[in-house]
C-alpha atoms as a PDB file:
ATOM      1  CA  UNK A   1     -51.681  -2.113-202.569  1.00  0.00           C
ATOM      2  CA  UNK A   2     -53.262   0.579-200.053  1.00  0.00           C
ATOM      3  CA  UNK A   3     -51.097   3.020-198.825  1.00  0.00           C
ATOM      4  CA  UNK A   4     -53.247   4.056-195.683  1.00  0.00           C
ATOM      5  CA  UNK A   5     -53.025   7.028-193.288  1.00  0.00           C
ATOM      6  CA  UNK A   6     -49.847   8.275-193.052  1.00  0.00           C
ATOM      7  CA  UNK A   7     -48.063   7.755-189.138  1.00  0.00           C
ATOM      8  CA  UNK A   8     -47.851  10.790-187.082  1.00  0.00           C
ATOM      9  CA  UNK A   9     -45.858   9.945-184.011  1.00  0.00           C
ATOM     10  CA  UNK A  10     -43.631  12.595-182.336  1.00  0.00           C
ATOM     11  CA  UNK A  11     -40.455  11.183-182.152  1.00  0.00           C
ATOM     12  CA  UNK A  12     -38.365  11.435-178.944  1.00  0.00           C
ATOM     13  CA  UNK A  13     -35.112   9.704-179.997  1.00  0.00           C
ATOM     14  CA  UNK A  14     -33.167   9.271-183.525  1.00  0.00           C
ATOM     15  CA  UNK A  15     -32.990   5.943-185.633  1.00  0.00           C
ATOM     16  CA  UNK A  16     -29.387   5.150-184.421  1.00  0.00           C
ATOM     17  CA  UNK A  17     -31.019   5.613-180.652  1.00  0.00           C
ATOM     18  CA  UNK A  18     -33.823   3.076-181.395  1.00  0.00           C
ATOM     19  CA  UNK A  19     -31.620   1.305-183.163  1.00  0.00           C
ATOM     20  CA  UNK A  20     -28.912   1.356-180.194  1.00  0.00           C
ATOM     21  CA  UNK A  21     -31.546   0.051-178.268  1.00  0.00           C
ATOM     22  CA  UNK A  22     -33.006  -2.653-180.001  1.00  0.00           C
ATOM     23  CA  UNK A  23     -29.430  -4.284-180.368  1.00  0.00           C
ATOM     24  CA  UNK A  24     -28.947  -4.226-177.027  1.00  0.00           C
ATOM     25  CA  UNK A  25     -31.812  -5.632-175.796  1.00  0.00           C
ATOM     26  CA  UNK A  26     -31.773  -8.887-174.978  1.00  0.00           C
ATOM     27  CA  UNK A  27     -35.071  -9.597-173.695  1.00  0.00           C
ATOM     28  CA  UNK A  28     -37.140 -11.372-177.292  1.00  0.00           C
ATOM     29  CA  UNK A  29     -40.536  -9.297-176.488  1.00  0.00           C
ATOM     30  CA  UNK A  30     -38.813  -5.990-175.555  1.00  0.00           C
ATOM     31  CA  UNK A  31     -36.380  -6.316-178.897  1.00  0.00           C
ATOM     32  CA  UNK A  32     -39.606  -6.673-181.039  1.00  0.00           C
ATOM     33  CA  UNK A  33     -41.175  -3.831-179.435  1.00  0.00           C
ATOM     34  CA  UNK A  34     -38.086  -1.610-180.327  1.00  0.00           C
ATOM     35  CA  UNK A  35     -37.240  -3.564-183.708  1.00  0.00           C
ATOM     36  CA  UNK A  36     -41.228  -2.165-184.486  1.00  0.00           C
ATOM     37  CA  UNK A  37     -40.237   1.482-183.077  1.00  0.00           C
ATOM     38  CA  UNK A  38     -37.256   1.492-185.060  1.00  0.00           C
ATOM     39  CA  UNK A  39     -38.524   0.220-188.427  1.00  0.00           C
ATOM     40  CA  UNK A  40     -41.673   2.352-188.224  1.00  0.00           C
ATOM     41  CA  UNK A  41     -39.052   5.690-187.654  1.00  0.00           C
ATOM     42  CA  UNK A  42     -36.747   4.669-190.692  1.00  0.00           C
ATOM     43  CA  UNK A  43     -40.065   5.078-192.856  1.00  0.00           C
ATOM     44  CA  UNK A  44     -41.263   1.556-192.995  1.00  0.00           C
ATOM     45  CA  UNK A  45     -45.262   1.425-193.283  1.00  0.00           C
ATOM     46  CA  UNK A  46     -46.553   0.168-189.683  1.00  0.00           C
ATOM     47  CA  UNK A  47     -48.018  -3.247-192.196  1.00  0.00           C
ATOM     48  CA  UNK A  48     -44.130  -3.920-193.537  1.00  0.00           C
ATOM     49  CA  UNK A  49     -42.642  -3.278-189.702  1.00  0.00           C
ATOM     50  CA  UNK A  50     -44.926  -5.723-187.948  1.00  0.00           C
ATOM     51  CA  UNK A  51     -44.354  -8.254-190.770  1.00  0.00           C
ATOM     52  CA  UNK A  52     -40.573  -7.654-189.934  1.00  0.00           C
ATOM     53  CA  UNK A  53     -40.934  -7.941-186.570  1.00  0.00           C
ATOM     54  CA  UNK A  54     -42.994 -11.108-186.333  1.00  0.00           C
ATOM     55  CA  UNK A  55     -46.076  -8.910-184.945  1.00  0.00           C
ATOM     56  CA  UNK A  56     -49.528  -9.167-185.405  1.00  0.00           C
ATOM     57  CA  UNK A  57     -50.858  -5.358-186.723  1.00  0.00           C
ATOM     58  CA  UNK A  58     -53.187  -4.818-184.012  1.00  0.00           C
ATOM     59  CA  UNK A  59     -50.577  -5.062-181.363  1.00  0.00           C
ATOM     60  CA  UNK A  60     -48.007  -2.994-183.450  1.00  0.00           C
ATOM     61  CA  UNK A  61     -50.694  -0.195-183.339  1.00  0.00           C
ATOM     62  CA  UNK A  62     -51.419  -0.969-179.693  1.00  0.00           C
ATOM     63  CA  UNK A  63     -47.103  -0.508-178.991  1.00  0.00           C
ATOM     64  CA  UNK A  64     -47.582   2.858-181.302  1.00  0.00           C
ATOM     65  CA  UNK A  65     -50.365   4.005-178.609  1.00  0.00           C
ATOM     66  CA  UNK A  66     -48.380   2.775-175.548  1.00  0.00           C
ATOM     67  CA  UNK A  67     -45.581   5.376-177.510  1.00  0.00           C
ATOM     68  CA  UNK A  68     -47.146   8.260-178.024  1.00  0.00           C
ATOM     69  CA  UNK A  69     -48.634   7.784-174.582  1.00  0.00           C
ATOM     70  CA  UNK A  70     -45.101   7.905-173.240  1.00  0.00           C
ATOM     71  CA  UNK A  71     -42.084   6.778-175.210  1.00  0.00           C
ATOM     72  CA  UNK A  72     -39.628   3.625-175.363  1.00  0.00           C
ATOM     73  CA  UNK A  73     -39.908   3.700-171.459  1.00  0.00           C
ATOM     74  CA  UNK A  74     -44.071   3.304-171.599  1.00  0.00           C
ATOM     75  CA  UNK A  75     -43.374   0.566-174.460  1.00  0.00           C
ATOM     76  CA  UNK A  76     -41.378  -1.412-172.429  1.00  0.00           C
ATOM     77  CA  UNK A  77     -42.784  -1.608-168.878  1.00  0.00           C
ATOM     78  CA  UNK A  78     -46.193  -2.252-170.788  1.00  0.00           C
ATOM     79  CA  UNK A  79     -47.200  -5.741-170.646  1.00  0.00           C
ATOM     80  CA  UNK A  80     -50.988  -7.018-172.229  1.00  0.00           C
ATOM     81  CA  UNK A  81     -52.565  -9.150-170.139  1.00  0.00           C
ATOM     82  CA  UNK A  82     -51.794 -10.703-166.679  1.00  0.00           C
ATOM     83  CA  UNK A  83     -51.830  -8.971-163.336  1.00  0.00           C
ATOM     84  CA  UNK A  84     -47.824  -8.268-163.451  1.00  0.00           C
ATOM     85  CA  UNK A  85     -47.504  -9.705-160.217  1.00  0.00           C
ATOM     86  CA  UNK A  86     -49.528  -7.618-158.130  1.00  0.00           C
ATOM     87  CA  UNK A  87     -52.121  -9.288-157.176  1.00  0.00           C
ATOM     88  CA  UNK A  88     -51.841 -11.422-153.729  1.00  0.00           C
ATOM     89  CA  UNK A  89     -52.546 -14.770-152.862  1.00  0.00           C
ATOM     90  CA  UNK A  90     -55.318 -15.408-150.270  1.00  0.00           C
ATOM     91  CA  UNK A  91     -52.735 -17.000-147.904  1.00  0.00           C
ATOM     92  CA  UNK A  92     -49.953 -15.456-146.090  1.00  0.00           C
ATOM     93  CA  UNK A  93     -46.641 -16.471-146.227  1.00  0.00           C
ATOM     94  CA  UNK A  94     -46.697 -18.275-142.741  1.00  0.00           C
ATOM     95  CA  UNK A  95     -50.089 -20.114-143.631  1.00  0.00           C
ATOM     96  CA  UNK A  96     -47.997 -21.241-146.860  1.00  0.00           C
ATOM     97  CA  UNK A  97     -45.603 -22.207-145.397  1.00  0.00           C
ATOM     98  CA  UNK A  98     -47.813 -24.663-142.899  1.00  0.00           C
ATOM     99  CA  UNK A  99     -49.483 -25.707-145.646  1.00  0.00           C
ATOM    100  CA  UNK A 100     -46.072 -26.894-146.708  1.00  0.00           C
ATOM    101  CA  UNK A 101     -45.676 -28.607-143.500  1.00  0.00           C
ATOM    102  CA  UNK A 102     -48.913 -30.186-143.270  1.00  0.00           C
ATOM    103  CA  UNK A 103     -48.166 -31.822-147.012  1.00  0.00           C
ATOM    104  CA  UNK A 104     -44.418 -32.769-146.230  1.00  0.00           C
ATOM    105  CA  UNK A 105     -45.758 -34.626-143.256  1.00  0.00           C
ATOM    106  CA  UNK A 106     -48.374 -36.974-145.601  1.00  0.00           C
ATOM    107  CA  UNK A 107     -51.770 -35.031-143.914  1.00  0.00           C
ATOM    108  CA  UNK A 108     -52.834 -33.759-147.092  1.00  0.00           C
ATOM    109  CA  UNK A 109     -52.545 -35.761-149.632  1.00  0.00           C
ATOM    110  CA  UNK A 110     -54.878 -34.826-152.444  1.00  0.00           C
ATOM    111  CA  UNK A 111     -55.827 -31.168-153.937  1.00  0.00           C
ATOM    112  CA  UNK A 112     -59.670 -31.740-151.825  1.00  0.00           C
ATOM    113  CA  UNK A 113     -57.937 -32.396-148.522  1.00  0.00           C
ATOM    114  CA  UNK A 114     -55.975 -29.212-149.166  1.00  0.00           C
ATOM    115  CA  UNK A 115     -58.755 -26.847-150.071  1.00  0.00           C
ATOM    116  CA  UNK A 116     -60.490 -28.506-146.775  1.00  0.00           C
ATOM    117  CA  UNK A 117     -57.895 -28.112-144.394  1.00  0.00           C
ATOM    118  CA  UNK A 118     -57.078 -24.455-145.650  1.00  0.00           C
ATOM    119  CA  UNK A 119     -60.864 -24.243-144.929  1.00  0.00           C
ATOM    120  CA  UNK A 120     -61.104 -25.107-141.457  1.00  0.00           C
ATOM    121  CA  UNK A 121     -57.682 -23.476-140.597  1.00  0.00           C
ATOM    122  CA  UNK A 122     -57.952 -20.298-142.172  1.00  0.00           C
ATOM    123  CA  UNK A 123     -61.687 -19.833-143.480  1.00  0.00           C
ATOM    124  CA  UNK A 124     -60.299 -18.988-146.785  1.00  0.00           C
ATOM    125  CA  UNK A 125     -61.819 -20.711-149.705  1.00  0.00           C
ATOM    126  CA  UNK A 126     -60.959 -21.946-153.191  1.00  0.00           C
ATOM    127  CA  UNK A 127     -62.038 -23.461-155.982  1.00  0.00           C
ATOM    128  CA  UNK A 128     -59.880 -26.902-157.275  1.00  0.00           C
ATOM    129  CA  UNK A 129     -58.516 -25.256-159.890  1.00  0.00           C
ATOM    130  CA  UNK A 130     -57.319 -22.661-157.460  1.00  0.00           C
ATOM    131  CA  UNK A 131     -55.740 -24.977-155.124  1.00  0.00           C
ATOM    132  CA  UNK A 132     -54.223 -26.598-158.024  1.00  0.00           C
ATOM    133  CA  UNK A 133     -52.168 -23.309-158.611  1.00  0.00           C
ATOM    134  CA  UNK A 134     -51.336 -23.005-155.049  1.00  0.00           C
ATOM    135  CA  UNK A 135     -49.640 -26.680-155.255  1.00  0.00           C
ATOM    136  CA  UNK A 136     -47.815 -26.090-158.727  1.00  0.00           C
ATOM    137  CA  UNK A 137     -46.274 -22.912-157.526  1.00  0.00           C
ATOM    138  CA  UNK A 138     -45.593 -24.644-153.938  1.00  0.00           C
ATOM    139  CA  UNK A 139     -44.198 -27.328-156.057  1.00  0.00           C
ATOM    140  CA  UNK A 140     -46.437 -29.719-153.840  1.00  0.00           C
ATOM    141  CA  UNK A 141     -47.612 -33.182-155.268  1.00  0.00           C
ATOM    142  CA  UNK A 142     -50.605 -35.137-154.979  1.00  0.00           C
ATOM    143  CA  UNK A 143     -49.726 -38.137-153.416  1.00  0.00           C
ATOM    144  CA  UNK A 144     -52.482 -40.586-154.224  1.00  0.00           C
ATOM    145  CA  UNK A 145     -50.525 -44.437-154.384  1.00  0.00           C
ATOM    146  CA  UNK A 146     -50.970 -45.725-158.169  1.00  0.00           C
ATOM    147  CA  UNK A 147     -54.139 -47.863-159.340  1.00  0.00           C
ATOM    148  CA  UNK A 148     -53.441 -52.088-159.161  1.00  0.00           C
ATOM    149  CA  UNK A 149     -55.522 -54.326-160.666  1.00  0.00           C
ATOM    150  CA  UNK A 150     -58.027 -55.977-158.578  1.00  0.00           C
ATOM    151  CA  UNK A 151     -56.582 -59.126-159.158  1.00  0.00           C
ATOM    152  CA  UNK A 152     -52.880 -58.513-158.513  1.00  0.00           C
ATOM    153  CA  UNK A 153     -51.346 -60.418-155.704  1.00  0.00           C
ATOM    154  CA  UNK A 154     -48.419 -59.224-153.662  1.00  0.00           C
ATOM    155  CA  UNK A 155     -46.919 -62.631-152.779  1.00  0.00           C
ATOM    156  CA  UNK A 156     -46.832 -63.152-156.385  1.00  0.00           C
ATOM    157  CA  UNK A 157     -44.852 -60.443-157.666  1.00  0.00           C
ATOM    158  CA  UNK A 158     -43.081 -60.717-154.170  1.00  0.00           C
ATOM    159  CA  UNK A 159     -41.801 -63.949-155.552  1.00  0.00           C
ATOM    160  CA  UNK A 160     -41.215 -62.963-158.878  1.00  0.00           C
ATOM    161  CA  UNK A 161     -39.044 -60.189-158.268  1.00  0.00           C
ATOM    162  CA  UNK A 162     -36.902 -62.595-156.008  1.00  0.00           C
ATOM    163  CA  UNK A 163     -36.365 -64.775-159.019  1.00  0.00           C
ATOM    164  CA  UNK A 164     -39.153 -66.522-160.726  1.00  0.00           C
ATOM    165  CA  UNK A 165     -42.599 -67.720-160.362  1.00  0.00           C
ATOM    166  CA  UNK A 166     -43.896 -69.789-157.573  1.00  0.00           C
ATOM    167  CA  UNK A 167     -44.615 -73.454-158.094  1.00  0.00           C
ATOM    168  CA  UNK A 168     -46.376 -75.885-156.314  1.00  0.00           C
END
């Protein structure tokens, strides 16, 4: 077993502070963060703490950067990956919100009349996948009536469902 470089972190609060912290978090990726903070201060090797902690190493050695960099606070309002929410959409609120409308009322019925109507209202453009996102989060759906088979008559099932076949 390799023992490794030995940690050299300068420690801003006491085990029973980390310690304090982690059982009071309730958030699962914030209490991992601190379990990892906590087991690497009682002496634990930064290998043993991630295994603990249900970590992978490199991102126990990332948290151990974010750290030193500065403290629990940095460790916790740290977040890999994703834009955190700042980046904005390429419609406004009001040109959601007709976009809404527009939907509601049965214009746009499919994810390509969206991205063409947002077109020729607002010159913005976007790809399908885009305009996919903007009807998941605008809880929009495509209302395209289901496939029937060529063959299906309406009189038929007409009849059927007012009980039984037709006969001749």
């Amino acid at each position: 077993m390799t023992k490794g470089r030995p940690i050299k972190i300068e420690w801003q609060e006491t085990e029973e502070d980390l310690y304090k912290l982690f059982a009071a978090e309730r958030d699962v990726k914030k209490r991992q963060k601190l379990q990892l903070l906590w087991l690497v201060k009682t002496g634990n090797s930064l290998r043993e703490s991630c295994r603990v902690a249900a970590i992978n190493e490199r991102t126990g050695q990332r948290y151990l950067k974010w750290y030193r960099e500065g403290g629990v606070s940095n460790v916790l309002n740290r977040q890999y990956g994703g834009d955190q929410g700042k980046q904005t959409g390429f419609l406004t609120k009001e040109q959601q919100e007709m976009l809404k409308a527009e939907a509601n009322a049965g214009k746009i019925k499919t994810i390509w009349e969206g991205i063409e109507w947002v077109r020729d209202k607002y010159k913005v453009e976007y790809s399908y996948g885009g305009m996919r996102g903007v009807f998941k989060r605008m809880r929009l759906k495509k209302k395209v009536p289901r496939k029937q088979h060529i063959k299906s008559d309406a009189q038929a099932q007409d009849a059927w469902k007012k009980g039984g076949l037709l006969t001749d």
